[in-house]
C-alpha atoms as a PDB file:
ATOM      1  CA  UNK A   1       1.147  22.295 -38.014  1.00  0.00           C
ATOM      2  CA  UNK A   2       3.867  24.755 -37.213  1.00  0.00           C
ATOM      3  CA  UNK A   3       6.748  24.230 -34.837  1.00  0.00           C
ATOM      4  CA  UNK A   4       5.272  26.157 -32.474  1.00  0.00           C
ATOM      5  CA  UNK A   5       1.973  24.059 -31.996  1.00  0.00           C
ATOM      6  CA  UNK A   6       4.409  21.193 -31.899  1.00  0.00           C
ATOM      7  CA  UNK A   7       6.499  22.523 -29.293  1.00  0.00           C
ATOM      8  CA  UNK A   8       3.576  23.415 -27.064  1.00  0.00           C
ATOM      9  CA  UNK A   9       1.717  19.970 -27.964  1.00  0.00           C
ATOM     10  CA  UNK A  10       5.276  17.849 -26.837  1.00  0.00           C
ATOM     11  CA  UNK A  11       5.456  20.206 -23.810  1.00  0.00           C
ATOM     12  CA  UNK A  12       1.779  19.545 -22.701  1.00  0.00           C
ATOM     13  CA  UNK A  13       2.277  16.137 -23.200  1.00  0.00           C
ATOM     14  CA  UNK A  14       5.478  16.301 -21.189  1.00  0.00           C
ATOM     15  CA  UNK A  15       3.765  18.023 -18.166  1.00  0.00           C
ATOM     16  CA  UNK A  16       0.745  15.549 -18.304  1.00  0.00           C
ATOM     17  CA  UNK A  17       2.962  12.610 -18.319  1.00  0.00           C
ATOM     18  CA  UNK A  18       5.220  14.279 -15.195  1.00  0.00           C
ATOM     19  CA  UNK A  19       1.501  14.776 -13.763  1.00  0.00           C
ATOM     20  CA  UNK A  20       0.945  11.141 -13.545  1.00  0.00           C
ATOM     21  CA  UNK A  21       3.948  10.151 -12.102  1.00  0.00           C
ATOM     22  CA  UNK A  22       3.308  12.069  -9.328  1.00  0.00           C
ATOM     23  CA  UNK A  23       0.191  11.128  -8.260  1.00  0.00           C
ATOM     24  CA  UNK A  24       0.906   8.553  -5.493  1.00  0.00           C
ATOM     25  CA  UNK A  25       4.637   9.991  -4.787  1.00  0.00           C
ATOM     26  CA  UNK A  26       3.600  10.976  -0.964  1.00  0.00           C
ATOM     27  CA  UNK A  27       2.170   7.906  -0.640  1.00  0.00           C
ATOM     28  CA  UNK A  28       5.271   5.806  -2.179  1.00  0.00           C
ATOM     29  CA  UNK A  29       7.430   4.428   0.088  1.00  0.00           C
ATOM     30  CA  UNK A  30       7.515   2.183   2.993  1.00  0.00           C
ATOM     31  CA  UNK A  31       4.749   1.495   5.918  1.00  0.00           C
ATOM     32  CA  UNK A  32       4.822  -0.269   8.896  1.00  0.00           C
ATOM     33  CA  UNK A  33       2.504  -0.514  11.718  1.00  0.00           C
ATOM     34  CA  UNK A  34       0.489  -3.248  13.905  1.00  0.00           C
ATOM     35  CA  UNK A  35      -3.118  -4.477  13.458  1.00  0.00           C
ATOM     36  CA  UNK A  36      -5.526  -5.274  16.515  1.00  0.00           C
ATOM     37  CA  UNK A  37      -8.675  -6.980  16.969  1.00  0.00           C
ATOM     38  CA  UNK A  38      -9.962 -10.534  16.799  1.00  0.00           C
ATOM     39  CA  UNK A  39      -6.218 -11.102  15.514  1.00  0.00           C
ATOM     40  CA  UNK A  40      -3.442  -9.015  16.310  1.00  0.00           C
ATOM     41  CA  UNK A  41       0.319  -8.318  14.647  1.00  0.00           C
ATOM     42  CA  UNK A  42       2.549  -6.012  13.078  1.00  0.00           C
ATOM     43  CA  UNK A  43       3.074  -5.792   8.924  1.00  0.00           C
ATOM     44  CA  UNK A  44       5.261  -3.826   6.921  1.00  0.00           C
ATOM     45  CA  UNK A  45       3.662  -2.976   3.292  1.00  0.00           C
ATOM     46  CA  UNK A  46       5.669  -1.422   0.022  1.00  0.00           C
ATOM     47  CA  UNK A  47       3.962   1.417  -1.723  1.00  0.00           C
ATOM     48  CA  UNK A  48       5.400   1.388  -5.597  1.00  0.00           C
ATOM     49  CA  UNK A  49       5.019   4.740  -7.670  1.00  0.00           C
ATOM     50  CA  UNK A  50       2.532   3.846  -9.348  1.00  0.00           C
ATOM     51  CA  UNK A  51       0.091   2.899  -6.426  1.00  0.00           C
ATOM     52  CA  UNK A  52       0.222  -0.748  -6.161  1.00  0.00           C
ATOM     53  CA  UNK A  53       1.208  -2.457  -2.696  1.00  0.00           C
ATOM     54  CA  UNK A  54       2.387  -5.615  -1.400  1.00  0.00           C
ATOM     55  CA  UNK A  55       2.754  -6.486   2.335  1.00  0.00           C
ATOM     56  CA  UNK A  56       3.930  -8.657   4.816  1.00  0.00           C
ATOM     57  CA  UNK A  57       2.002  -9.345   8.398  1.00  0.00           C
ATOM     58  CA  UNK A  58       3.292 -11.411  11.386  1.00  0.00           C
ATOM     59  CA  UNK A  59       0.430 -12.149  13.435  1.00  0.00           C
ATOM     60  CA  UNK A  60       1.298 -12.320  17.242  1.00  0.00           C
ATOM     61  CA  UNK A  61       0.831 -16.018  17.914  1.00  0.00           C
ATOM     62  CA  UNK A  62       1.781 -17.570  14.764  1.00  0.00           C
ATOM     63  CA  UNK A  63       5.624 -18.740  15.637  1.00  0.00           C
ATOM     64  CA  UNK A  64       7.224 -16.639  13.010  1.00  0.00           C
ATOM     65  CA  UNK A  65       4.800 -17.281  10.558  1.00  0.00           C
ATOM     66  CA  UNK A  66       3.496 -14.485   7.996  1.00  0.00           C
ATOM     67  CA  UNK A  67       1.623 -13.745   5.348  1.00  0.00           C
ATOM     68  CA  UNK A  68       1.625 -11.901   2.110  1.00  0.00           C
ATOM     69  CA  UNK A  69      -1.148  -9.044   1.006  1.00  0.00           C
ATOM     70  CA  UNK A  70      -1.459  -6.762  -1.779  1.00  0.00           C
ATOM     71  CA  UNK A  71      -3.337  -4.083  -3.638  1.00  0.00           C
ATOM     72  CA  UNK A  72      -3.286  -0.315  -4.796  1.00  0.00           C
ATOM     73  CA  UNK A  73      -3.333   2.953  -3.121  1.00  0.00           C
ATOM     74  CA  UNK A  74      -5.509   5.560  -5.088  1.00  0.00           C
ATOM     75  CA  UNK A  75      -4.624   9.302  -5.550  1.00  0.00           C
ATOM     76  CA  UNK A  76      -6.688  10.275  -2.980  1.00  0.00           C
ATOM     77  CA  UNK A  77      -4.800   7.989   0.058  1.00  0.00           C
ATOM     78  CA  UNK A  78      -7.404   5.222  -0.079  1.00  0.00           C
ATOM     79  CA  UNK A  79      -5.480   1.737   0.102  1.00  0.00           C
ATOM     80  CA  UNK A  80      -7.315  -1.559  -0.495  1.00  0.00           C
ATOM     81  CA  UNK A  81      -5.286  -4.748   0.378  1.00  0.00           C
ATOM     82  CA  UNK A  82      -5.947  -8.222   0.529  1.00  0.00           C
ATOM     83  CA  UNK A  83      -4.824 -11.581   1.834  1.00  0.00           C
ATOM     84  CA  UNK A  84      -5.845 -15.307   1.152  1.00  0.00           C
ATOM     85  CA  UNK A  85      -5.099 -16.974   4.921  1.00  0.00           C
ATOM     86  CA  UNK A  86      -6.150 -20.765   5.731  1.00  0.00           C
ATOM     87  CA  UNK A  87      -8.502 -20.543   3.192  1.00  0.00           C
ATOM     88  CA  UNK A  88     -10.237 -17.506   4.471  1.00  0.00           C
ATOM     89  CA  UNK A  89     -10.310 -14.146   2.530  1.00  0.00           C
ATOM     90  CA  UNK A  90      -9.167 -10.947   4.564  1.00  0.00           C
ATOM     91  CA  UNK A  91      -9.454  -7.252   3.149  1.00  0.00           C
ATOM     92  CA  UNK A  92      -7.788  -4.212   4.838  1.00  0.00           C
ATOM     93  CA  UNK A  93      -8.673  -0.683   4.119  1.00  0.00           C
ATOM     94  CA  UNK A  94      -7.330   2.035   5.138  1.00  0.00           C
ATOM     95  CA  UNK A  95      -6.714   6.304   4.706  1.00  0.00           C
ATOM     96  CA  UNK A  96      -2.899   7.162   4.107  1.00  0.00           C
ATOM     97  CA  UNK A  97      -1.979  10.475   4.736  1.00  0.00           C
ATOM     98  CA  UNK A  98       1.495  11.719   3.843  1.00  0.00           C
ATOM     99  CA  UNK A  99       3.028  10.170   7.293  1.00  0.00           C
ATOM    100  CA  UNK A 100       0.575   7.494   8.815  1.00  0.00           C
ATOM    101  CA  UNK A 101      -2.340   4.961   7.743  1.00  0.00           C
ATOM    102  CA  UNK A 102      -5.528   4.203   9.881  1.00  0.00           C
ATOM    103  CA  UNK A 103      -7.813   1.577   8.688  1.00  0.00           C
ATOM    104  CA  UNK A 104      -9.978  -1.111   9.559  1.00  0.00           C
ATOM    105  CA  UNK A 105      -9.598  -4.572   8.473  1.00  0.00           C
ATOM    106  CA  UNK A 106     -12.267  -7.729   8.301  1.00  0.00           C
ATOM    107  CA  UNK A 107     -11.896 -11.499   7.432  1.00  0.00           C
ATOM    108  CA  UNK A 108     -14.106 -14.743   7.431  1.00  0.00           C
ATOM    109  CA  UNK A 109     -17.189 -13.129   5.624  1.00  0.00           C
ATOM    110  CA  UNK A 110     -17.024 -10.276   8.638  1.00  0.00           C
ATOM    111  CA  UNK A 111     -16.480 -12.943  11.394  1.00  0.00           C
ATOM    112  CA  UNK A 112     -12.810 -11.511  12.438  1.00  0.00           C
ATOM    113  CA  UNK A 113     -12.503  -7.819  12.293  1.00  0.00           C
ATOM    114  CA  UNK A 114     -10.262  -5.160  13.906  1.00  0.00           C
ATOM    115  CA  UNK A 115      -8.108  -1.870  12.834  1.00  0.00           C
ATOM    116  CA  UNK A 116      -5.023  -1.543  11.527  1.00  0.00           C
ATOM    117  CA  UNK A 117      -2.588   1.629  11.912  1.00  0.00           C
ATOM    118  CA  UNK A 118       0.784   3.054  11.502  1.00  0.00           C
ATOM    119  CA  UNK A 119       3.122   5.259   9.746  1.00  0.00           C
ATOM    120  CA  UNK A 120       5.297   5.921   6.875  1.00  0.00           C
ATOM    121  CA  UNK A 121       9.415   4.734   7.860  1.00  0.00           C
ATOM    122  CA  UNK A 122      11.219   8.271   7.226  1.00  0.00           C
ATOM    123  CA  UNK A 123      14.251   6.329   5.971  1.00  0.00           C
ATOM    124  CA  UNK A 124      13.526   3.472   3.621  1.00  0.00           C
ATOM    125  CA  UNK A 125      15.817   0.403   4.138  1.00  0.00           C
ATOM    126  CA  UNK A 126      15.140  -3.072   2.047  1.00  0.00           C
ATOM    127  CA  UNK A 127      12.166  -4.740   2.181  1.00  0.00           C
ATOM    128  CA  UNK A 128      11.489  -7.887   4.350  1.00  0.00           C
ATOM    129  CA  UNK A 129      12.840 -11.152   2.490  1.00  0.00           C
ATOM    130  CA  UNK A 130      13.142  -9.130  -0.217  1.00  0.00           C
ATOM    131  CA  UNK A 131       9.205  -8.888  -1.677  1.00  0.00           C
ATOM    132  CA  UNK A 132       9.180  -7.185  -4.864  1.00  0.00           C
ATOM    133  CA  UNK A 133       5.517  -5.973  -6.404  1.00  0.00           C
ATOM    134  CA  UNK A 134       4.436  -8.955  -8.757  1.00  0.00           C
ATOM    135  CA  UNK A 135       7.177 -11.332  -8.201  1.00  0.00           C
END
């Protein structure tokens, strides 16, 4: 193989590689919004670069309580998170655009449900309690 064909085979790699990085860079970053329904709250989520979440919701009557969700955001703004909550499993979903999320989010085997929305903070500051993606 000449050094040519190795210089364009590194490059290609190189541009691949950069390729992948990239992916979920409008999405990374972090989200906050409220969620409404048979429950309601606000939650604040981290989106890491390479698409997986983790999330923090205060529900509305809980007395300070929260909880902790995660999941991934795929290339094409489609974020799956979930939560484990008294027992009871909850999944949000949701479409992330380059500035907001809209969703929907259900719990109990369907028996809660509700939306979720909000947008992406313009200037990041540290996360709540300081969550870190699989701590």
């Amino acid at each position: 193989m000449s050094l040519r064909n190795v210089s364009f085979l590194l490059l290609a790699c190189l541009i691949l590689a950069s390729c992948e990085e990239d992916k979920y860079a409008k999405y990374e970053g972090i989200w906050e919004g409220s969620y409404l329904g048979d429950e309601e709250g606000t939650w604040k989520i981290r989106v890491e670069e390479n698409g997986t979440s983790e999330g923090v919701a205060y529900p509305a009557d809980s007395e300070g309580k929260s909880f902790i969700f995660r999941g991934s955001v795929n290339e094409d703004g489609e974020l799956t998170m979930s939560a484990t909550v008294f027992n009871k499993a909850l999944i949000y979903e949701a479409f992330l655009t380059e500035t907001d999320l809209s969703g929907s989010w259900s719990g109990d085997e369907g028996n809660f449900t509700g939306t979720w929305s909000g947008a992406k903070r313009v200037q990041e500051d540290r996360f709540p309690y300081g969550l870190l993606i699989n701590s």
